[in-house]
C-alpha atoms as a PDB file:
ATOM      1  CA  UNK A   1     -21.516   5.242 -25.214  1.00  0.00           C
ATOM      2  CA  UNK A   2     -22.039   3.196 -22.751  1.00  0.00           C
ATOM      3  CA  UNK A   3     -18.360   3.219 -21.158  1.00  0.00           C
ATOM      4  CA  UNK A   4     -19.183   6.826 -20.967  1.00  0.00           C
ATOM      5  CA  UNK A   5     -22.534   6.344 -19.286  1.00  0.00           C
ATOM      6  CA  UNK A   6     -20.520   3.763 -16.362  1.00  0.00           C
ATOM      7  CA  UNK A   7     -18.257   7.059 -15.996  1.00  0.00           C
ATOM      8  CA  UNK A   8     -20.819   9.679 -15.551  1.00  0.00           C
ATOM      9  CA  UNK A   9     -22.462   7.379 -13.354  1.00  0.00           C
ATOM     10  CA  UNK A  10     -18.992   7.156 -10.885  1.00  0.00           C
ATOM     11  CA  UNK A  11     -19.035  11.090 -11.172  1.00  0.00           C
ATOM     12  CA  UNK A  12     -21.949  12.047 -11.024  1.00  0.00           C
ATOM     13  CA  UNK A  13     -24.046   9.460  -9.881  1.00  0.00           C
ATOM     14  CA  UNK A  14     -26.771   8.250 -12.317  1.00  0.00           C
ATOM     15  CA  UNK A  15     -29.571  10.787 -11.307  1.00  0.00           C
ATOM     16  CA  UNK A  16     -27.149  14.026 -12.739  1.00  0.00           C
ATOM     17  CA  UNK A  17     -26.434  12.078 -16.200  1.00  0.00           C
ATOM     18  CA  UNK A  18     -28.377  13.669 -19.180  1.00  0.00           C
ATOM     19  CA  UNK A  19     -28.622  12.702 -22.836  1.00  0.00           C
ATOM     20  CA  UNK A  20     -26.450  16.596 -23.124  1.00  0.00           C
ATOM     21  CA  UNK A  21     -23.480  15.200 -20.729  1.00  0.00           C
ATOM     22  CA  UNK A  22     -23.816  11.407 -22.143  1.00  0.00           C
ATOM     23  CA  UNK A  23     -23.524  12.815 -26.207  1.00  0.00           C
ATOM     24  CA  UNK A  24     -20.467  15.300 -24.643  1.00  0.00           C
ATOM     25  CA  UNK A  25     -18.274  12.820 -23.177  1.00  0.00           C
ATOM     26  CA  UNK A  26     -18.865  10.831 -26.469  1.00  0.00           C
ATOM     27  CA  UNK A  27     -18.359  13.553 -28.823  1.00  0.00           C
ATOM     28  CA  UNK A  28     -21.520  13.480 -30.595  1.00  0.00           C
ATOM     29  CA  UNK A  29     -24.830  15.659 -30.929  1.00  0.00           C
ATOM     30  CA  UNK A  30     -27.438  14.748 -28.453  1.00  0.00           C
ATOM     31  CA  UNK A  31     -29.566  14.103 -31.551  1.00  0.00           C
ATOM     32  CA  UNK A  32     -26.433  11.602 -32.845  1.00  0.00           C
ATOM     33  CA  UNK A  33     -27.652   9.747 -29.539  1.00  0.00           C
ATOM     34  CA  UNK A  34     -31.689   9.247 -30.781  1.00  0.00           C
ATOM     35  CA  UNK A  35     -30.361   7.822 -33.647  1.00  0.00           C
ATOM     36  CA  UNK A  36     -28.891   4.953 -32.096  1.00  0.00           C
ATOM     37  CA  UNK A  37     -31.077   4.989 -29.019  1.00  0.00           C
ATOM     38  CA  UNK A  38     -35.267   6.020 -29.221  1.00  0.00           C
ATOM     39  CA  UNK A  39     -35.197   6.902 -25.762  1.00  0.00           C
ATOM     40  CA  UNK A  40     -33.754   6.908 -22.446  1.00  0.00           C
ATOM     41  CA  UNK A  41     -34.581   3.860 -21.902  1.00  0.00           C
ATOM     42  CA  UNK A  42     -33.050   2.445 -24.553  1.00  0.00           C
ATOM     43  CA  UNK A  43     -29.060   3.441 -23.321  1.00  0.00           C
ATOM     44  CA  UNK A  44     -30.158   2.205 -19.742  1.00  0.00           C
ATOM     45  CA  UNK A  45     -31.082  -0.917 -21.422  1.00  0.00           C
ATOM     46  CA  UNK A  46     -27.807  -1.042 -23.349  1.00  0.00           C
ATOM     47  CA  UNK A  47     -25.885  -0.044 -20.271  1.00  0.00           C
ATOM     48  CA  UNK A  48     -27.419  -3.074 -18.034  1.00  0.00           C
ATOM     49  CA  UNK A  49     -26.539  -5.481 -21.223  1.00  0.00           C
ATOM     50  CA  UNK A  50     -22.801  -4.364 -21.324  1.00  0.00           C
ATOM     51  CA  UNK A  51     -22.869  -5.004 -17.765  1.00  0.00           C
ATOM     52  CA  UNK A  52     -24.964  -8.533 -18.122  1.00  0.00           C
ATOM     53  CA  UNK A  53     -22.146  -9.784 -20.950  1.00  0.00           C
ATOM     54  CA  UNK A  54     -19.124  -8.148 -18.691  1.00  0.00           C
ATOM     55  CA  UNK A  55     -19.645  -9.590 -15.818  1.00  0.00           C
ATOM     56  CA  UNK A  56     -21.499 -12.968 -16.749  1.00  0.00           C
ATOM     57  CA  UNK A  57     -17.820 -13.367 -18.822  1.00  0.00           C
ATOM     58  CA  UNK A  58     -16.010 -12.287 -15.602  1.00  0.00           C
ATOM     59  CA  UNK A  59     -17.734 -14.976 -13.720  1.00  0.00           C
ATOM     60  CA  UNK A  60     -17.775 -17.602 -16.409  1.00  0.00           C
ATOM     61  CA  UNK A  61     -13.732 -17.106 -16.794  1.00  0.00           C
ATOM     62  CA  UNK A  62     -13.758 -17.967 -12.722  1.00  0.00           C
ATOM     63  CA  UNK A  63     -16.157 -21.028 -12.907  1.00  0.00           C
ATOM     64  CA  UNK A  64     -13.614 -21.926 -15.593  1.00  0.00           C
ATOM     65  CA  UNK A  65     -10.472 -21.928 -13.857  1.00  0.00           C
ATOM     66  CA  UNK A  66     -10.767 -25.602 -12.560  1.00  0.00           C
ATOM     67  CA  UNK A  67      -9.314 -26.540  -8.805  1.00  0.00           C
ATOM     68  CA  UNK A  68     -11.734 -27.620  -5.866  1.00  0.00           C
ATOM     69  CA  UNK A  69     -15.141 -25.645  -5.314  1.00  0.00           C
ATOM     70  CA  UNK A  70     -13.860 -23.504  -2.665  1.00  0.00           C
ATOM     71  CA  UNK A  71     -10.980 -22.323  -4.938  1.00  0.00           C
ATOM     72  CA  UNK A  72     -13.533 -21.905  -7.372  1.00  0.00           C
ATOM     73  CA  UNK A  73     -15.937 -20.131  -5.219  1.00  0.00           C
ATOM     74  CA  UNK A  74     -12.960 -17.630  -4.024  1.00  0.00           C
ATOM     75  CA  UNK A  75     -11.890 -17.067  -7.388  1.00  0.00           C
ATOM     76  CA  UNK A  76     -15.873 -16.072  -8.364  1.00  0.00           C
ATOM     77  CA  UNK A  77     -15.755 -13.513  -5.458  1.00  0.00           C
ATOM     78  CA  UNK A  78     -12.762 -12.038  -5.925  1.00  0.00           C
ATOM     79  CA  UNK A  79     -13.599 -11.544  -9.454  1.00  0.00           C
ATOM     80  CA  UNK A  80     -16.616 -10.038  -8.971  1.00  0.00           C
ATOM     81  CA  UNK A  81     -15.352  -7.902  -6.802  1.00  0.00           C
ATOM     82  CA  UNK A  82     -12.570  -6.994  -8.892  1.00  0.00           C
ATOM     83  CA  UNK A  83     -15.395  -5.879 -12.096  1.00  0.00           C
ATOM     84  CA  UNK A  84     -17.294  -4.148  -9.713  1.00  0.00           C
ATOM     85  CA  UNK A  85     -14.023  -2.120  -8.419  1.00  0.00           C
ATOM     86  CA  UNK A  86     -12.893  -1.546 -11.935  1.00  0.00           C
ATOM     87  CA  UNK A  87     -16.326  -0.335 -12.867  1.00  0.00           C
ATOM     88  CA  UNK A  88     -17.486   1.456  -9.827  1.00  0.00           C
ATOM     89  CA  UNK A  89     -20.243   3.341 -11.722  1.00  0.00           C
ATOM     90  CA  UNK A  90     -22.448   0.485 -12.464  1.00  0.00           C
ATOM     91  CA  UNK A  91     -23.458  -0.539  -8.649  1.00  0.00           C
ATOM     92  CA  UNK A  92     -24.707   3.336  -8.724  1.00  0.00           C
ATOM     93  CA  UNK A  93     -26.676   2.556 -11.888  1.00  0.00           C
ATOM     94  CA  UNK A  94     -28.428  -0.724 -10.264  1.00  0.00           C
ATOM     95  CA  UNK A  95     -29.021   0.943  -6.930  1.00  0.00           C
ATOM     96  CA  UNK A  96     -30.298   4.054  -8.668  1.00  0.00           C
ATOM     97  CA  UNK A  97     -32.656   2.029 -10.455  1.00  0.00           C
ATOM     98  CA  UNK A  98     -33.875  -0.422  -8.374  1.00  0.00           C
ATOM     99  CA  UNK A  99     -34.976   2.188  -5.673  1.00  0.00           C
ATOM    100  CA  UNK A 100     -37.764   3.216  -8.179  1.00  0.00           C
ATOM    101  CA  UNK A 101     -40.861   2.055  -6.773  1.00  0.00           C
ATOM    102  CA  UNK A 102     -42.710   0.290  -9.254  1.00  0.00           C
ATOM    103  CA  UNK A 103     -41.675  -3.276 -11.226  1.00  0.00           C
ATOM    104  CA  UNK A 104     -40.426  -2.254 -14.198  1.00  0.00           C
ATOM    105  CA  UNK A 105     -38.664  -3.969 -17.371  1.00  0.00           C
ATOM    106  CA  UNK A 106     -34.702  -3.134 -15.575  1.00  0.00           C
ATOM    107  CA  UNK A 107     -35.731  -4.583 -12.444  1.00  0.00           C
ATOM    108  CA  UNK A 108     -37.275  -7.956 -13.995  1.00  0.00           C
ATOM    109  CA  UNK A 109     -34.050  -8.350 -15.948  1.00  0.00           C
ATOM    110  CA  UNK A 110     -31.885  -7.810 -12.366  1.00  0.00           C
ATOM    111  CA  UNK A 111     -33.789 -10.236 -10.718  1.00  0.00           C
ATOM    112  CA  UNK A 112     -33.572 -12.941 -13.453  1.00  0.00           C
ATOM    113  CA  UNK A 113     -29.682 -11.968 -13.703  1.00  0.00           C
ATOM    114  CA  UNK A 114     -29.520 -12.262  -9.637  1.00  0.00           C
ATOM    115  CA  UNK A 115     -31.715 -15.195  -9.463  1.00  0.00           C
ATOM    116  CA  UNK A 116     -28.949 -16.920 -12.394  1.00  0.00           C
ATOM    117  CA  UNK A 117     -25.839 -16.153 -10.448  1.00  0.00           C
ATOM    118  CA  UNK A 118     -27.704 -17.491  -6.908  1.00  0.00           C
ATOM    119  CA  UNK A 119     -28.483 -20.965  -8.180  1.00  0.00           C
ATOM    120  CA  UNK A 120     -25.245 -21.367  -9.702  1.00  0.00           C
ATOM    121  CA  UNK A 121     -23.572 -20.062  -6.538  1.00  0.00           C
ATOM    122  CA  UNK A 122     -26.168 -22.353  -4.571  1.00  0.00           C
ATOM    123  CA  UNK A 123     -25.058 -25.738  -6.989  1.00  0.00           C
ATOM    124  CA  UNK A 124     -21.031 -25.064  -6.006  1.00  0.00           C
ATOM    125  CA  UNK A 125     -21.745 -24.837  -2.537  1.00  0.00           C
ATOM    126  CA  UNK A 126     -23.507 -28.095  -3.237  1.00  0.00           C
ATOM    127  CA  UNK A 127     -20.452 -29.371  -4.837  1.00  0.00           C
ATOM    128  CA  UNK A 128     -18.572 -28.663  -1.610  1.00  0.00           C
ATOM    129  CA  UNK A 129     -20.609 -30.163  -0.197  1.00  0.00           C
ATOM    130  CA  UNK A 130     -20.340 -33.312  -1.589  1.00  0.00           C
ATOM    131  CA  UNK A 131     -16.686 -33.024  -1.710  1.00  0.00           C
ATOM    132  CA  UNK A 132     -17.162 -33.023   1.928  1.00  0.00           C
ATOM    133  CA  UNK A 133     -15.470 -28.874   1.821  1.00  0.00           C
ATOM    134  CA  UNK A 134     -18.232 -27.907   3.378  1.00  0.00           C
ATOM    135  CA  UNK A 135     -20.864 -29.584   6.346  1.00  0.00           C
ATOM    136  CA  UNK A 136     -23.961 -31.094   4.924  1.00  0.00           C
ATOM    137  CA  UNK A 137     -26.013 -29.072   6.912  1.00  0.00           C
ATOM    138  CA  UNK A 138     -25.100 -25.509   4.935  1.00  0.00           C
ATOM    139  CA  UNK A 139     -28.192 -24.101   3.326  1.00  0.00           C
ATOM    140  CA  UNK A 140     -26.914 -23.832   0.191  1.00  0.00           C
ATOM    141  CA  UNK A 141     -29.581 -21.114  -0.866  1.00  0.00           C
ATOM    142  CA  UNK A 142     -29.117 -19.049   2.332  1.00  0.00           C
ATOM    143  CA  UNK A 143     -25.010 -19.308   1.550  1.00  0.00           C
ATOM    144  CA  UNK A 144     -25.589 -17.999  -1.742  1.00  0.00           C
ATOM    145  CA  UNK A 145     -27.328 -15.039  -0.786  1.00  0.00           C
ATOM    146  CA  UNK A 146     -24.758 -14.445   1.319  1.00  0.00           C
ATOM    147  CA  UNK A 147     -22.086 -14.807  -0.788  1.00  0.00           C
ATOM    148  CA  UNK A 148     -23.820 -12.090  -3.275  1.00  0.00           C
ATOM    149  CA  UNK A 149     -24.771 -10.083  -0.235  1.00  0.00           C
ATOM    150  CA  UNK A 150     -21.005  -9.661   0.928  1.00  0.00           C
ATOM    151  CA  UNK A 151     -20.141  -8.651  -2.799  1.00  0.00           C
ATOM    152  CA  UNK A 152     -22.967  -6.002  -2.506  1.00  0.00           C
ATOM    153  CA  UNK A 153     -22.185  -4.540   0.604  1.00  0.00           C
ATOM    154  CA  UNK A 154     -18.787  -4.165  -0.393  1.00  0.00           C
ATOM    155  CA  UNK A 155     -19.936  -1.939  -3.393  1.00  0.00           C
ATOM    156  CA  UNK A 156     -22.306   0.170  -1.489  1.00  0.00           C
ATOM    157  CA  UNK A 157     -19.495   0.980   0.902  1.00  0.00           C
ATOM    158  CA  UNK A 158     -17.336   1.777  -1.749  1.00  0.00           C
ATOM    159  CA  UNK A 159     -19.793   4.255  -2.939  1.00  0.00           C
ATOM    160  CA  UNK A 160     -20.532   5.557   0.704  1.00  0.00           C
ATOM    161  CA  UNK A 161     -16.640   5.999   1.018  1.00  0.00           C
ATOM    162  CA  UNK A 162     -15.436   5.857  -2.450  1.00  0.00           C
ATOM    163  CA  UNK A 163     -13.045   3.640  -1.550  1.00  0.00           C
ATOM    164  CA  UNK A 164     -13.100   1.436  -5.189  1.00  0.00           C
ATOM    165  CA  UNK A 165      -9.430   0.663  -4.935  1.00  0.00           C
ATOM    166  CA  UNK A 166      -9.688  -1.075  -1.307  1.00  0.00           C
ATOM    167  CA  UNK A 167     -12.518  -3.212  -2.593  1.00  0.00           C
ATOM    168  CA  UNK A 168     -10.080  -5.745  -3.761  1.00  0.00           C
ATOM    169  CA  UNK A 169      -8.003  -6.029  -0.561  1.00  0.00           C
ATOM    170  CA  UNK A 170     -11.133  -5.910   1.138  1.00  0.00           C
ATOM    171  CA  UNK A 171     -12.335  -9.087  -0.747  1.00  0.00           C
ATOM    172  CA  UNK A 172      -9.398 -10.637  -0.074  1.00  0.00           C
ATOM    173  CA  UNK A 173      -9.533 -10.362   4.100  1.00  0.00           C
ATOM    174  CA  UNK A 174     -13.359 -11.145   3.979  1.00  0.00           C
ATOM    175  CA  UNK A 175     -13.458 -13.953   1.688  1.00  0.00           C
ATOM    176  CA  UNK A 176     -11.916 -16.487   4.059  1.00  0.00           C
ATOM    177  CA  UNK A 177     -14.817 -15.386   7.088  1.00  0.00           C
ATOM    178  CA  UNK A 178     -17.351 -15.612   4.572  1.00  0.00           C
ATOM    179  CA  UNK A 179     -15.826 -19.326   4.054  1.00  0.00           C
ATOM    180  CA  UNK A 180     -15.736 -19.453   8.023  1.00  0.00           C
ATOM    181  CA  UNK A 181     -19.373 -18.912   8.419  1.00  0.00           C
ATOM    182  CA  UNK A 182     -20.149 -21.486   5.710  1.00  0.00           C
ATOM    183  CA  UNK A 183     -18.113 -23.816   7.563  1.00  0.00           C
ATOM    184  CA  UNK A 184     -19.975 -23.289  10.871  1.00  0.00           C
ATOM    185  CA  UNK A 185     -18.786 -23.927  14.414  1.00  0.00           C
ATOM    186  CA  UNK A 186     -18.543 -27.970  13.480  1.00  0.00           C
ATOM    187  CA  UNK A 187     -14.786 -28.086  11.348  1.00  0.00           C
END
Protein backbone atom coordinates (compact mmCIF):
# COMPACT_ATOMS: atom_id res chain seq x y z
CA UNK A 1 0.00 0.00 0.00
CA UNK A 2 2.22 2.25 0.75
CA UNK A 3 4.67 1.74 -2.38
CA UNK A 4 1.52 2.55 -4.14
CA UNK A 5 0.78 5.67 -2.14
CA UNK A 6 4.89 6.99 -2.97
CA UNK A 7 3.63 6.36 -6.73
CA UNK A 8 0.44 8.21 -6.77
CA UNK A 9 2.18 10.79 -5.00
CA UNK A 10 5.04 11.12 -8.14
CA UNK A 11 1.86 11.15 -10.48
CA UNK A 12 -0.33 12.82 -9.13
CA UNK A 13 1.01 14.71 -6.47
CA UNK A 14 -0.34 13.93 -2.95
CA UNK A 15 -3.38 16.39 -2.98
CA UNK A 16 -5.17 14.14 -6.16
CA UNK A 17 -4.55 10.68 -4.18
CA UNK A 18 -7.87 9.22 -2.76
CA UNK A 19 -8.58 6.14 -0.65
CA UNK A 20 -10.59 5.04 -4.49
CA UNK A 21 -7.10 5.49 -6.53
CA UNK A 22 -4.85 4.20 -3.40
CA UNK A 23 -7.27 0.66 -3.01
CA UNK A 24 -7.06 0.60 -7.24
CA UNK A 25 -3.47 0.58 -7.73
CA UNK A 26 -3.43 -2.07 -4.88
CA UNK A 27 -6.14 -4.17 -6.08
CA UNK A 28 -8.35 -4.09 -3.21
CA UNK A 29 -11.87 -2.54 -2.18
CA UNK A 30 -11.61 0.85 -0.71
CA UNK A 31 -13.33 -0.76 2.28
CA UNK A 32 -10.25 -3.63 2.17
CA UNK A 33 -8.23 -0.29 2.97
CA UNK A 34 -10.37 0.68 6.51
CA UNK A 35 -9.63 -2.55 7.53
CA UNK A 36 -6.08 -2.16 7.76
CA UNK A 37 -6.11 1.60 8.13
CA UNK A 38 -9.14 3.63 10.44
CA UNK A 39 -8.53 6.62 8.58
CA UNK A 40 -6.59 8.73 6.38
CA UNK A 41 -4.45 9.42 8.66
CA UNK A 42 -3.53 6.28 9.46
CA UNK A 43 -1.80 5.36 5.64
CA UNK A 44 -0.10 8.91 5.87
CA UNK A 45 1.24 7.74 9.08
CA UNK A 46 2.32 4.41 7.60
CA UNK A 47 3.65 6.13 4.53
CA UNK A 48 6.03 8.64 6.68
CA UNK A 49 7.19 5.30 8.74
CA UNK A 50 8.21 3.38 5.50
CA UNK A 51 9.97 6.42 4.66
CA UNK A 52 11.50 6.96 8.44
CA UNK A 53 12.89 3.02 8.31
CA UNK A 54 14.00 3.51 4.39
CA UNK A 55 15.90 6.15 4.61
CA UNK A 56 17.22 6.08 8.34
CA UNK A 57 18.67 2.40 6.81
CA UNK A 58 19.94 4.31 3.72
CA UNK A 59 21.82 6.63 5.91
CA UNK A 60 22.86 4.18 8.56
CA UNK A 61 24.42 1.82 5.61
CA UNK A 62 26.56 5.27 4.68
CA UNK A 63 27.63 6.14 8.33
CA UNK A 64 28.65 2.48 8.11
CA UNK A 65 30.91 2.36 5.32
CA UNK A 66 34.08 3.39 7.36
CA UNK A 67 36.92 5.81 5.58
CA UNK A 68 37.59 9.49 6.86
CA UNK A 69 34.50 11.83 7.77
CA UNK A 70 34.46 13.59 4.58
CA UNK A 71 34.20 10.24 2.68
CA UNK A 72 31.68 9.49 5.06
CA UNK A 73 29.85 12.67 4.82
CA UNK A 74 29.87 12.34 0.77
CA UNK A 75 28.76 8.94 0.90
CA UNK A 76 25.58 10.20 3.37
CA UNK A 77 24.72 12.80 0.63
CA UNK A 78 24.95 10.97 -2.19
CA UNK A 79 22.84 8.40 -0.64
CA UNK A 80 20.30 10.45 0.32
CA UNK A 81 20.08 11.80 -2.68
CA UNK A 82 20.05 8.65 -4.41
CA UNK A 83 16.56 7.41 -2.00
CA UNK A 84 15.11 10.54 -2.64
CA UNK A 85 15.69 10.11 -6.64
CA UNK A 86 14.55 6.55 -6.50
CA UNK A 87 11.50 7.58 -4.56
CA UNK A 88 10.62 10.89 -5.99
CA UNK A 89 7.05 10.80 -4.58
CA UNK A 90 7.86 11.10 -1.00
CA UNK A 91 9.52 14.83 -1.05
CA UNK A 92 5.85 15.65 -2.60
CA UNK A 93 4.28 13.89 0.40
CA UNK A 94 6.52 15.97 3.08
CA UNK A 95 6.13 19.23 1.23
CA UNK A 96 2.43 18.60 0.78
CA UNK A 97 2.14 18.14 4.33
CA UNK A 98 4.17 20.39 5.95
CA UNK A 99 2.56 23.43 4.09
CA UNK A 100 -0.59 22.77 6.27
CA UNK A 101 -0.77 25.48 8.63
CA UNK A 102 -1.25 24.19 11.91
CA UNK A 103 1.33 21.74 14.15
CA UNK A 104 0.09 18.62 13.73
CA UNK A 105 1.18 14.89 14.74
CA UNK A 106 3.22 14.46 10.84
CA UNK A 107 4.96 17.58 11.32
CA UNK A 108 6.22 16.82 15.06
CA UNK A 109 7.47 13.47 13.80
CA UNK A 110 9.47 15.48 10.67
CA UNK A 111 10.97 17.70 12.90
CA UNK A 112 12.19 15.08 15.44
CA UNK A 113 13.34 12.94 12.24
CA UNK A 114 15.14 16.32 10.84
CA UNK A 115 16.35 17.40 14.13
CA UNK A 116 18.04 13.37 14.37
CA UNK A 117 19.76 13.50 11.04
CA UNK A 118 21.13 17.40 11.88
CA UNK A 119 22.96 16.49 15.06
CA UNK A 120 24.38 13.50 13.63
CA UNK A 121 25.38 15.44 10.51
CA UNK A 122 26.54 18.31 13.02
CA UNK A 123 28.86 15.45 15.26
CA UNK A 124 30.76 14.28 11.71
CA UNK A 125 31.49 17.64 10.80
CA UNK A 126 32.85 17.73 14.31
CA UNK A 127 34.83 14.71 13.59
CA UNK A 128 36.43 16.57 10.68
CA UNK A 129 37.06 18.72 12.51
CA UNK A 130 39.13 17.19 14.80
CA UNK A 131 40.75 15.24 12.15
CA UNK A 132 41.82 18.60 11.16
CA UNK A 133 39.44 17.91 7.43
CA UNK A 134 37.83 20.72 8.16
CA UNK A 135 38.86 24.50 9.94
CA UNK A 136 37.92 24.77 13.54
CA UNK A 137 36.02 27.65 12.96
CA UNK A 138 33.00 25.71 10.82
CA UNK A 139 29.73 26.00 12.65
CA UNK A 140 29.04 22.68 12.74
CA UNK A 141 25.17 23.31 13.25
CA UNK A 142 24.97 25.95 10.47
CA UNK A 143 27.00 23.16 8.09
CA UNK A 144 24.49 20.72 8.87
CA UNK A 145 21.65 22.62 7.86
CA UNK A 146 23.28 23.15 4.95
CA UNK A 147 24.16 19.95 4.10
CA UNK A 148 20.26 18.88 4.50
CA UNK A 149 19.32 22.10 2.79
CA UNK A 150 21.35 21.20 -0.49
CA UNK A 151 19.66 17.63 -0.37
CA UNK A 152 16.25 19.49 -0.19
CA UNK A 153 16.65 21.85 -2.78
CA UNK A 154 17.75 19.29 -4.99
CA UNK A 155 14.34 17.45 -4.51
CA UNK A 156 12.17 20.42 -4.89
CA UNK A 157 13.87 21.09 -8.20
CA UNK A 158 13.39 17.77 -9.23
CA UNK A 159 9.77 18.16 -8.66
CA UNK A 160 9.71 21.74 -10.29
CA UNK A 161 11.48 20.05 -13.36
CA UNK A 162 10.95 16.46 -12.84
CA UNK A 163 14.23 15.86 -13.42
CA UNK A 164 14.58 12.63 -10.68
CA UNK A 165 17.17 10.93 -12.81
CA UNK A 166 19.70 14.06 -12.86
CA UNK A 167 19.44 14.26 -9.11
CA UNK A 168 22.23 11.85 -8.77
CA UNK A 169 24.69 13.52 -11.19
CA UNK A 170 23.60 16.58 -9.72
CA UNK A 171 24.76 15.38 -6.22
CA UNK A 172 27.72 14.35 -7.51
CA UNK A 173 28.96 18.02 -9.11
CA UNK A 174 27.55 19.82 -5.94
CA UNK A 175 28.85 17.73 -3.27
CA UNK A 176 32.47 18.81 -3.61
CA UNK A 177 31.23 22.96 -3.40
CA UNK A 178 29.18 22.08 -0.60
CA UNK A 179 32.66 20.62 0.87
CA UNK A 180 34.25 23.97 -0.55
CA UNK A 181 32.10 26.20 1.47
CA UNK A 182 32.71 24.11 4.60
CA UNK A 183 36.24 24.51 3.99
CA UNK A 184 36.08 28.33 3.74
CA UNK A 185 38.48 30.72 2.03
CA UNK A 186 41.40 29.54 4.74
CA UNK A 187 42.65 25.78 3.00
Amino acid sequence: MVAAVVELARERGPEGITTQAIADRVGVTNGALFRHFPDKLAMWSAVFDWVEERLEAVVDDAFRGGGDPIEVLERVFLAHVRFVSGHPGVPRILFHELQRPADSEFRDRVRKAVRGYRKRIGELLAQAKRAGLLPATLDEEAAAVLFIGTVQGLAVQSTLFRGEAGMNAAARRLFPLLLDGFRGPHR
